[in-house]
N, C-alpha and C. Protein backbone atom coordinates (compact mmCIF):
# COMPACT_ATOMS: atom_id res chain seq x y z
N UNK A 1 9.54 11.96 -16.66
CA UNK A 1 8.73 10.81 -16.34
C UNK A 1 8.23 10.22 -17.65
N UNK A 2 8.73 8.81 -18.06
CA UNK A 2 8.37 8.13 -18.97
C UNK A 2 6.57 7.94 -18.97
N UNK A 3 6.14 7.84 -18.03
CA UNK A 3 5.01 7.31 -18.02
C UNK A 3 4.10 6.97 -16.71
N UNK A 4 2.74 6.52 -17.04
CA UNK A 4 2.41 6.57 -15.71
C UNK A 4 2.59 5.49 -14.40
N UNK A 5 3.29 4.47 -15.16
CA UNK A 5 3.87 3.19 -14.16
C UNK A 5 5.19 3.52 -13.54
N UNK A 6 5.73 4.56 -14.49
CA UNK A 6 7.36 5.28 -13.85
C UNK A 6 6.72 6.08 -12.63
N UNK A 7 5.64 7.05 -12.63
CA UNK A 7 5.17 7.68 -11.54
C UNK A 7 4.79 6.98 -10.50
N UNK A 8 4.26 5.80 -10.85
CA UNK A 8 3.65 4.98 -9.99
C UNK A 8 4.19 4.51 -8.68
N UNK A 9 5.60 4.07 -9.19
CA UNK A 9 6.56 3.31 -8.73
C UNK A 9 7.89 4.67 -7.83
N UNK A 10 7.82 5.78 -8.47
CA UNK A 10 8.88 6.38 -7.87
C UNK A 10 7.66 7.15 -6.22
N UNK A 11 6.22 7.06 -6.97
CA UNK A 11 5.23 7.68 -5.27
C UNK A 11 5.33 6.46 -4.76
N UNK A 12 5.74 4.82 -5.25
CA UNK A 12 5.69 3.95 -3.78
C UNK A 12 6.46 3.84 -3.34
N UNK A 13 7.94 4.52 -3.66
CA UNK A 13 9.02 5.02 -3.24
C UNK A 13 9.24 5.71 -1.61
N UNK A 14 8.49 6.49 -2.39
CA UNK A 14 8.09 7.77 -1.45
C UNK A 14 7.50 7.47 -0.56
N UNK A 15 5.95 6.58 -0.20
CA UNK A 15 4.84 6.43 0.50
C UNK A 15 6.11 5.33 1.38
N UNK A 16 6.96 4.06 0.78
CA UNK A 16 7.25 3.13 1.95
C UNK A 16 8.58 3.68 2.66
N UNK A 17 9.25 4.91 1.86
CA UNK A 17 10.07 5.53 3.19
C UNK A 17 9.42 6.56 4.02
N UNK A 18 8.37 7.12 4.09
CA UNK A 18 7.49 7.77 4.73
C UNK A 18 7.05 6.71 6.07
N UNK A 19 6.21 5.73 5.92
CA UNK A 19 5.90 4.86 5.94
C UNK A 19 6.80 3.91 6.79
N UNK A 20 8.16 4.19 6.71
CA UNK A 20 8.89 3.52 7.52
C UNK A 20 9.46 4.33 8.50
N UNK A 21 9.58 5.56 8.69
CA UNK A 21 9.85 6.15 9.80
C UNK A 21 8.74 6.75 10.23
N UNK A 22 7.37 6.39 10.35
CA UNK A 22 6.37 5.81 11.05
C UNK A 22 6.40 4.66 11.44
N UNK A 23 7.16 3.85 11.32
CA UNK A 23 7.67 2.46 12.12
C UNK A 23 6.92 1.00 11.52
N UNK A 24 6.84 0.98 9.78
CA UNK A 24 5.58 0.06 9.30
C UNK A 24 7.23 -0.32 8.34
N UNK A 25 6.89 -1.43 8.59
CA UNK A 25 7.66 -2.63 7.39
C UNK A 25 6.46 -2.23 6.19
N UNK A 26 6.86 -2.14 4.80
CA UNK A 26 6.31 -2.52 3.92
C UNK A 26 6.60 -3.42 2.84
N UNK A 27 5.65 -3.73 1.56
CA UNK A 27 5.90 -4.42 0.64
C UNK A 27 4.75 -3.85 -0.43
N UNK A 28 5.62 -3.82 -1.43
CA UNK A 28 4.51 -3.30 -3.00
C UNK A 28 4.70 -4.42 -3.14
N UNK A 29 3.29 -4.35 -4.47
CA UNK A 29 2.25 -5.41 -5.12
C UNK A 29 2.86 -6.51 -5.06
N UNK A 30 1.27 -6.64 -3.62
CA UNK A 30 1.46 -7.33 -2.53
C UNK A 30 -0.63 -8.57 -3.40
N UNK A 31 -0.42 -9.49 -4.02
CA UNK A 31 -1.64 -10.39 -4.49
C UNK A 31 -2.59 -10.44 -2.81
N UNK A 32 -3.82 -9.87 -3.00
CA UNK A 32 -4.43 -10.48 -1.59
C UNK A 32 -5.51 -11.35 -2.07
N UNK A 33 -6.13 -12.20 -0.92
CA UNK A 33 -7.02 -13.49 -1.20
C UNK A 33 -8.25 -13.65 -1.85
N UNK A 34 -8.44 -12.71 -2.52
CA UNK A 34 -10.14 -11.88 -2.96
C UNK A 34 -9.23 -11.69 -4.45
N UNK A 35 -7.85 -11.86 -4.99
CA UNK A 35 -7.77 -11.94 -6.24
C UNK A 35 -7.08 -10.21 -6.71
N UNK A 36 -6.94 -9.57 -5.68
CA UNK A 36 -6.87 -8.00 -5.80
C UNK A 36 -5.26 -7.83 -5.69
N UNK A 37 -4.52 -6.99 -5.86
CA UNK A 37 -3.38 -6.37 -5.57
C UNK A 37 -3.08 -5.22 -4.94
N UNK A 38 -2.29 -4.83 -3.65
CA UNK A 38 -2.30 -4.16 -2.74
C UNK A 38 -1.27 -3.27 -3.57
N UNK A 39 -1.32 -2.10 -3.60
CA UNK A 39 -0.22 -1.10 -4.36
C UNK A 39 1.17 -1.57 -3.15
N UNK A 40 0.95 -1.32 -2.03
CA UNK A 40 1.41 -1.22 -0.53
C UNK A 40 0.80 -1.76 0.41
N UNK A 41 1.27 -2.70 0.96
CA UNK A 41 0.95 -3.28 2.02
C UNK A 41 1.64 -3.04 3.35
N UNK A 42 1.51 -2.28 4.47
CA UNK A 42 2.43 -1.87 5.66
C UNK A 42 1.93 -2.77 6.50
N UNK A 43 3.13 -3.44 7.53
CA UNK A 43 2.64 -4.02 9.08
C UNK A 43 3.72 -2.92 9.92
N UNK A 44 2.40 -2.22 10.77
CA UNK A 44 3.23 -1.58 12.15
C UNK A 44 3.75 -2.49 13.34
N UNK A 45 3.91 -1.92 14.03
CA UNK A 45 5.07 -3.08 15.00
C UNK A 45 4.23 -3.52 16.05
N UNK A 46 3.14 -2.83 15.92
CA UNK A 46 1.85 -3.64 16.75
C UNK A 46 0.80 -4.39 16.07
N UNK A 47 1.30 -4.91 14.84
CA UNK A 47 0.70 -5.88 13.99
C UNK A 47 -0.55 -5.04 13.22
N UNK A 48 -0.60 -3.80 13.01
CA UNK A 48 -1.73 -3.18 12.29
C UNK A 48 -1.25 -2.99 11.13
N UNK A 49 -2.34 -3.25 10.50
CA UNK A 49 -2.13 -3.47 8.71
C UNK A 49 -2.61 -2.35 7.55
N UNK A 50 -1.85 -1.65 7.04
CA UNK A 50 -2.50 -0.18 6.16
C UNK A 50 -2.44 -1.13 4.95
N UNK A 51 -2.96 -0.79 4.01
CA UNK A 51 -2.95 -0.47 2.67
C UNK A 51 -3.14 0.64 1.76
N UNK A 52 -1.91 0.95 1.27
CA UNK A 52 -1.98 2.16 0.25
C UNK A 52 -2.45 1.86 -1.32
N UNK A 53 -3.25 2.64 -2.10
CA UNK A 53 -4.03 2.31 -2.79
C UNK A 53 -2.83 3.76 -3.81
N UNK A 54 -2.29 3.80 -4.95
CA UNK A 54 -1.52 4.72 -5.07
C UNK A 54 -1.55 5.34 -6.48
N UNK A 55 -2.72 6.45 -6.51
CA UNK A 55 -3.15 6.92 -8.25
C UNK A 55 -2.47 7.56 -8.14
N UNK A 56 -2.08 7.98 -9.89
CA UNK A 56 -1.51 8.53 -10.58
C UNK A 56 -1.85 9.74 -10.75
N UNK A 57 -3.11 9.86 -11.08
CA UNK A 57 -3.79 10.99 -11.82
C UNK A 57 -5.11 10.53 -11.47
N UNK A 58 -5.90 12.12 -12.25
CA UNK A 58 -7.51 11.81 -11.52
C UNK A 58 -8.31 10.31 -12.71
N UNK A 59 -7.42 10.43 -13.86
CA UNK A 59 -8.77 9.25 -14.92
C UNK A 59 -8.05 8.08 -13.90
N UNK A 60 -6.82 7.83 -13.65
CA UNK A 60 -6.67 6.90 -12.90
C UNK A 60 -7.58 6.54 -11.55
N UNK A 61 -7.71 7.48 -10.77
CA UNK A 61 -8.44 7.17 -9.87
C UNK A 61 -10.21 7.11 -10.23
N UNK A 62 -10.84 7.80 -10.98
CA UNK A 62 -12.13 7.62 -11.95
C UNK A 62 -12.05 6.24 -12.42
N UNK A 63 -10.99 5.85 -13.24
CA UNK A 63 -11.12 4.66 -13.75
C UNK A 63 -11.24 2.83 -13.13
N UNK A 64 -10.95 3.47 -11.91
CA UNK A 64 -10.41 2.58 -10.63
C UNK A 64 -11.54 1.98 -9.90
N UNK A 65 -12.67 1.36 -9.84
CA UNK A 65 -13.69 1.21 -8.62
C UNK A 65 -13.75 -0.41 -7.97
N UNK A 66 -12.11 -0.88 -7.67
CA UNK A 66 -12.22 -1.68 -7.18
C UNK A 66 -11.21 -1.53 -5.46
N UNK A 67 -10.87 -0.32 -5.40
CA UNK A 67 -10.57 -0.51 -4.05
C UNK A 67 -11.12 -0.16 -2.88
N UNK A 68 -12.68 -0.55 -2.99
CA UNK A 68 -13.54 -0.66 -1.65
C UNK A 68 -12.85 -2.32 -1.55
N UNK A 69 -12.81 -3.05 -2.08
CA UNK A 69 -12.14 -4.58 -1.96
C UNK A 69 -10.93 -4.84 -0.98
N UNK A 70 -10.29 -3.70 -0.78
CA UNK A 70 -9.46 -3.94 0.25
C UNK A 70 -9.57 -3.80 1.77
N UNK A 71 -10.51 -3.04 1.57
CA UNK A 71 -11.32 -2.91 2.83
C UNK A 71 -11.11 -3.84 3.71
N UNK A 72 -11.09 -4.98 3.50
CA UNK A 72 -11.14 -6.37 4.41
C UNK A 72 -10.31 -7.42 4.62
N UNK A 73 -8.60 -6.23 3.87
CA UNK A 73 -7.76 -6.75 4.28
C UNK A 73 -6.87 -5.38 5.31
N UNK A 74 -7.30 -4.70 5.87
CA UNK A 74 -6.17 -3.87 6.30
C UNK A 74 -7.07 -3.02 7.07
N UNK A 75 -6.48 -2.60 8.17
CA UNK A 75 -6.83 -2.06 9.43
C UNK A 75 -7.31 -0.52 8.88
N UNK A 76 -6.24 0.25 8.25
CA UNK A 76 -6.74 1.79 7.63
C UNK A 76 -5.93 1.31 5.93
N UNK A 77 -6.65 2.03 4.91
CA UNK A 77 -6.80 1.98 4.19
C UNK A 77 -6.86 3.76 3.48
N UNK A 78 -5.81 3.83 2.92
CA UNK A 78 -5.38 5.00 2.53
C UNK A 78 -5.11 4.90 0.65
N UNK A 79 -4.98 6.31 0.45
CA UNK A 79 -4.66 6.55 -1.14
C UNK A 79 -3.44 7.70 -0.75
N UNK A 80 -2.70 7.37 -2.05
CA UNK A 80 -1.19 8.25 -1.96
C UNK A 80 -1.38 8.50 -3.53
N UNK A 81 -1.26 10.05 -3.35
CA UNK A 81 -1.48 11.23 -4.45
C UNK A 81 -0.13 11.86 -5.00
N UNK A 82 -0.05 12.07 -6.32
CA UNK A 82 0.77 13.33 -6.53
C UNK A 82 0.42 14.30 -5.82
N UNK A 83 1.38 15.23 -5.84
CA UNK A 83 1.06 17.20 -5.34
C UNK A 83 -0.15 17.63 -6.14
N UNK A 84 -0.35 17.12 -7.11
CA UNK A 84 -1.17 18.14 -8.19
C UNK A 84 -2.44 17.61 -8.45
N UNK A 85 -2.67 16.41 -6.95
CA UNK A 85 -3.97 15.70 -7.65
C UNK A 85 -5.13 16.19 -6.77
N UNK A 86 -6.49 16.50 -6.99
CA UNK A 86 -7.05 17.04 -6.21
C UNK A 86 -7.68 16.22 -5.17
N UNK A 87 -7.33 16.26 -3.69
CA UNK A 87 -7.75 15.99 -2.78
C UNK A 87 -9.26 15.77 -2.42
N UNK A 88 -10.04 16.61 -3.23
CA UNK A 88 -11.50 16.21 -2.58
C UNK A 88 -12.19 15.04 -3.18
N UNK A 89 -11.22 14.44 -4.74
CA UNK A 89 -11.58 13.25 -4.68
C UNK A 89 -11.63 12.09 -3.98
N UNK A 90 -10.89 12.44 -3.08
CA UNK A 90 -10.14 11.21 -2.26
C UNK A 90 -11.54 11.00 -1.43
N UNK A 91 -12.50 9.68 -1.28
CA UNK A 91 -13.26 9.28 -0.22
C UNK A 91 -13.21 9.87 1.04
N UNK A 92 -14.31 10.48 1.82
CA UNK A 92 -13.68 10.94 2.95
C UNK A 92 -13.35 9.41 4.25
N UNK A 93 -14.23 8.51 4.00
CA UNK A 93 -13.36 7.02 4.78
C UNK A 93 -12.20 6.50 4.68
N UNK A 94 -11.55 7.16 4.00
CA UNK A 94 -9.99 6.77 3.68
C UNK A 94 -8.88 7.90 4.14
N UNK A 95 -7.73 7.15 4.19
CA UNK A 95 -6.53 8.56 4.45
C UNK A 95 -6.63 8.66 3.11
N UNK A 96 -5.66 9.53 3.32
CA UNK A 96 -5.24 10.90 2.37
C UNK A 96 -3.32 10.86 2.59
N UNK A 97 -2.58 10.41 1.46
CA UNK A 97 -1.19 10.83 1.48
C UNK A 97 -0.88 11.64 0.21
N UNK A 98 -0.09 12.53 0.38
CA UNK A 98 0.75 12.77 -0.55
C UNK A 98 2.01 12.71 -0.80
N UNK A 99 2.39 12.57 -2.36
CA UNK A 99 3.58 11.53 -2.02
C UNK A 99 4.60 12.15 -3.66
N UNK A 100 5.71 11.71 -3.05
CA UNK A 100 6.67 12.14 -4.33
C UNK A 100 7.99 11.07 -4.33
N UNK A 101 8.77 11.66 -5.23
CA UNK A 101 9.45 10.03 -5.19
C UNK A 101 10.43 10.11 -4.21
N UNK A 102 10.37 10.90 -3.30
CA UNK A 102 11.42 10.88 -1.97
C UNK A 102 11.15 11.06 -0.25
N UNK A 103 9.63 11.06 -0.55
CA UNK A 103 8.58 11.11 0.52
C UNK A 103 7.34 11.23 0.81
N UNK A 104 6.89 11.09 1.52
CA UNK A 104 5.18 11.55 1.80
C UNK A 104 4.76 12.06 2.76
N UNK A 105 3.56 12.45 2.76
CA UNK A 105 3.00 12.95 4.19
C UNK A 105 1.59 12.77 4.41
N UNK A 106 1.03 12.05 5.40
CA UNK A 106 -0.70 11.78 5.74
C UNK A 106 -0.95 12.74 5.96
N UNK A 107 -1.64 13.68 5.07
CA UNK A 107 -2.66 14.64 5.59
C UNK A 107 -4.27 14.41 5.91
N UNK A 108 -4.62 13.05 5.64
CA UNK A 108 -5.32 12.71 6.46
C UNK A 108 -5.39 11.26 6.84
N UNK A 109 -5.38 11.03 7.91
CA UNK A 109 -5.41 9.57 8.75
C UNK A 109 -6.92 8.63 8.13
N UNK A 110 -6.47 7.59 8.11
CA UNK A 110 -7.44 7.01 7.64
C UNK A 110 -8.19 6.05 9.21
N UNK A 111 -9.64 6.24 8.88
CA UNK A 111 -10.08 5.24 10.09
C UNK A 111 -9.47 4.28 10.46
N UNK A 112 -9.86 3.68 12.09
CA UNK A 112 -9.30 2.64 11.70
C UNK A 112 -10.63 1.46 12.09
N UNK A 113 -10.19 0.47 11.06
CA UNK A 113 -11.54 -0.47 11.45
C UNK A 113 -10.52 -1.82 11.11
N UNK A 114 -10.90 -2.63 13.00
CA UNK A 114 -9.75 -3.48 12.83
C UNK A 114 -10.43 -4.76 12.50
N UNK A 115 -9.37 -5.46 11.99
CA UNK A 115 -9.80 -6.79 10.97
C UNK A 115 -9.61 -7.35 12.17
N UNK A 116 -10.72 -8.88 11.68
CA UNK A 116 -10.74 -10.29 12.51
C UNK A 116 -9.44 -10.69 12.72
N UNK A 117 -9.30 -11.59 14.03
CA UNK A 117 -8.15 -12.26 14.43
C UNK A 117 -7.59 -13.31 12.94
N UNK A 118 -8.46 -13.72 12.91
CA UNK A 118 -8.09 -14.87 11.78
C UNK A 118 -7.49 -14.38 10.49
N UNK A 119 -8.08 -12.77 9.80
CA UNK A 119 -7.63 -12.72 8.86
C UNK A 119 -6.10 -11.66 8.80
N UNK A 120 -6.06 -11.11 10.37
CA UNK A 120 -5.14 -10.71 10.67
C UNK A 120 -3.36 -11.54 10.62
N UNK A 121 -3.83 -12.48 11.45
CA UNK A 121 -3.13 -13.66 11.20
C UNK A 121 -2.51 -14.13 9.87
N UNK A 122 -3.58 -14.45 8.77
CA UNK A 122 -3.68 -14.64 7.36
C UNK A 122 -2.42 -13.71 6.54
N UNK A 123 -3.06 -12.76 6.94
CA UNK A 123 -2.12 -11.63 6.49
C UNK A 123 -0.63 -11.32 6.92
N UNK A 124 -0.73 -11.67 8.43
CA UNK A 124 0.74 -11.14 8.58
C UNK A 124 1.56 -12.54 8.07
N UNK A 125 1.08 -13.64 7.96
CA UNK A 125 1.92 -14.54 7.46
C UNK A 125 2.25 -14.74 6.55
N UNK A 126 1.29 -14.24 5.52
CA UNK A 126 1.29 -13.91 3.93
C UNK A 126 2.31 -12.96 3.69
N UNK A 127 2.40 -11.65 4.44
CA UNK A 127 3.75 -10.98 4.38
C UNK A 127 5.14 -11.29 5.02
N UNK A 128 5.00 -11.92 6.09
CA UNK A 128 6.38 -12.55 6.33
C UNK A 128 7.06 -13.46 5.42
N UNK A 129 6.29 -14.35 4.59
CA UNK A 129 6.69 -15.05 3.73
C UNK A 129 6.97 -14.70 2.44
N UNK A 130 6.11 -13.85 2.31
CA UNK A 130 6.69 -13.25 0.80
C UNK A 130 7.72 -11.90 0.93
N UNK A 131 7.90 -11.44 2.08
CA UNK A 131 9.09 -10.60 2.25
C UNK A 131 10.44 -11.85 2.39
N UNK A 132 10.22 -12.53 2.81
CA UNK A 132 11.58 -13.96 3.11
C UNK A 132 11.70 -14.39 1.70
N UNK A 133 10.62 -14.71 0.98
CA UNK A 133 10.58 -14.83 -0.62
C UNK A 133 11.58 -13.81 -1.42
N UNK A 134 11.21 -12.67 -0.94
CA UNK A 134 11.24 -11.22 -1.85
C UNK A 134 13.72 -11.25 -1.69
N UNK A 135 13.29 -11.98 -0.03
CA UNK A 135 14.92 -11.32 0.27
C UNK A 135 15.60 -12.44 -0.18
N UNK A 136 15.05 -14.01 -0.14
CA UNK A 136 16.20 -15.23 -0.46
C UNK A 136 16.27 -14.76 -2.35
N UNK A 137 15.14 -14.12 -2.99
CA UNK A 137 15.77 -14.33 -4.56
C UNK A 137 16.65 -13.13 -4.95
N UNK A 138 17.04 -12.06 -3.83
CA UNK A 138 17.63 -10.95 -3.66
C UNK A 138 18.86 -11.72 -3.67
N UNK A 139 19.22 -12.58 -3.14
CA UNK A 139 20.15 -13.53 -2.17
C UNK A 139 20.88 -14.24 -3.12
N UNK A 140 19.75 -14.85 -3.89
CA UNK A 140 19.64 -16.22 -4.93
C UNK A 140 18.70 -16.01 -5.79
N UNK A 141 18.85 -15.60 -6.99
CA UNK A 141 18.00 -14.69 -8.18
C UNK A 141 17.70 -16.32 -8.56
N UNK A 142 17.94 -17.54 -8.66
CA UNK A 142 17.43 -19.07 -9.43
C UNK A 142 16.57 -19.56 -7.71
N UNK A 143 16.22 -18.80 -6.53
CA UNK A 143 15.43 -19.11 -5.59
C UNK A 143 14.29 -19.37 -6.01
N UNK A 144 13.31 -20.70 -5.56
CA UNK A 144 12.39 -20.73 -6.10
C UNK A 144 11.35 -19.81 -5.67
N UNK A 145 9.77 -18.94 -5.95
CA UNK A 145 9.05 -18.20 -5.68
C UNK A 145 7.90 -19.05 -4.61
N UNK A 146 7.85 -17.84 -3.68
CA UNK A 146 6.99 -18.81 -2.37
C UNK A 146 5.59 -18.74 -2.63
């Protein structure tokens, strides 16, 4: 592992195929309307919205005190750990994943506290569009960005 953005990226690996055979479409850094960036953004097939929040290490998560902010975009609101990171940091209002670059597992469920109609809405359209974004420049790399 080069580094800690190589780790970063091979646990959101892990967390959105986990994540998908729990039945959630996802999308990494995902901009939300408060100016923040979602590590992971999941919609389940009954329109409920997670966000995975996804440290590296513990100064990473120490160094971190802006993801109470997501709070008020996503139904449960979880953190996805290495194996080796210690768990009792993790908030007890939040899930709990652990994650490696070929899977994960919730060992603990995160509440759920469901968002307003309106910003629900907000959101799932914000991800339909930037997943249609994400697949036409897949498609067409000179596609313009939505």
């Amino acid at each position: 592992m080069s580094d800690a953005r190589d780790l970063a990226k091979e646990l959101c690996r892990g967390v959105c195929r986990a994540l998908a055979q729990r039945g959630f479409a996802t999308l990494a850094d995902v901009s939300l309307a408060n100016g923040r960036r979602a590590d992971v953004l999941a919609l389940g097939r009954e329109g409920e919205l997670a966000i995975v929040e996804i440290k590296c290490s513990v100064a990473d998560f120490k160094s971190d005190r802006k993801w109470p902010e997501y709070r008020d975009f996503c139904d449960r609101l979880y953190f996805a750990v290495p194996e080796d990171f210690p768990a009792a940091l993790i908030p007890a209002g939040c899930g709990l994943i652990r994650a490696d670059p070929f899977g994960a597992a919730v060992l603990r469920e995160a509440p759920h506290q469901p968002l307003a109609a309106a910003r629900r809405r907000a959101l799932t359209l914000r991800f339909a569009t930037l997943a249609a974004g994400r697949l036409q420049r897949m498609l067409d790399p000179a596609a313009e960005e939505v």
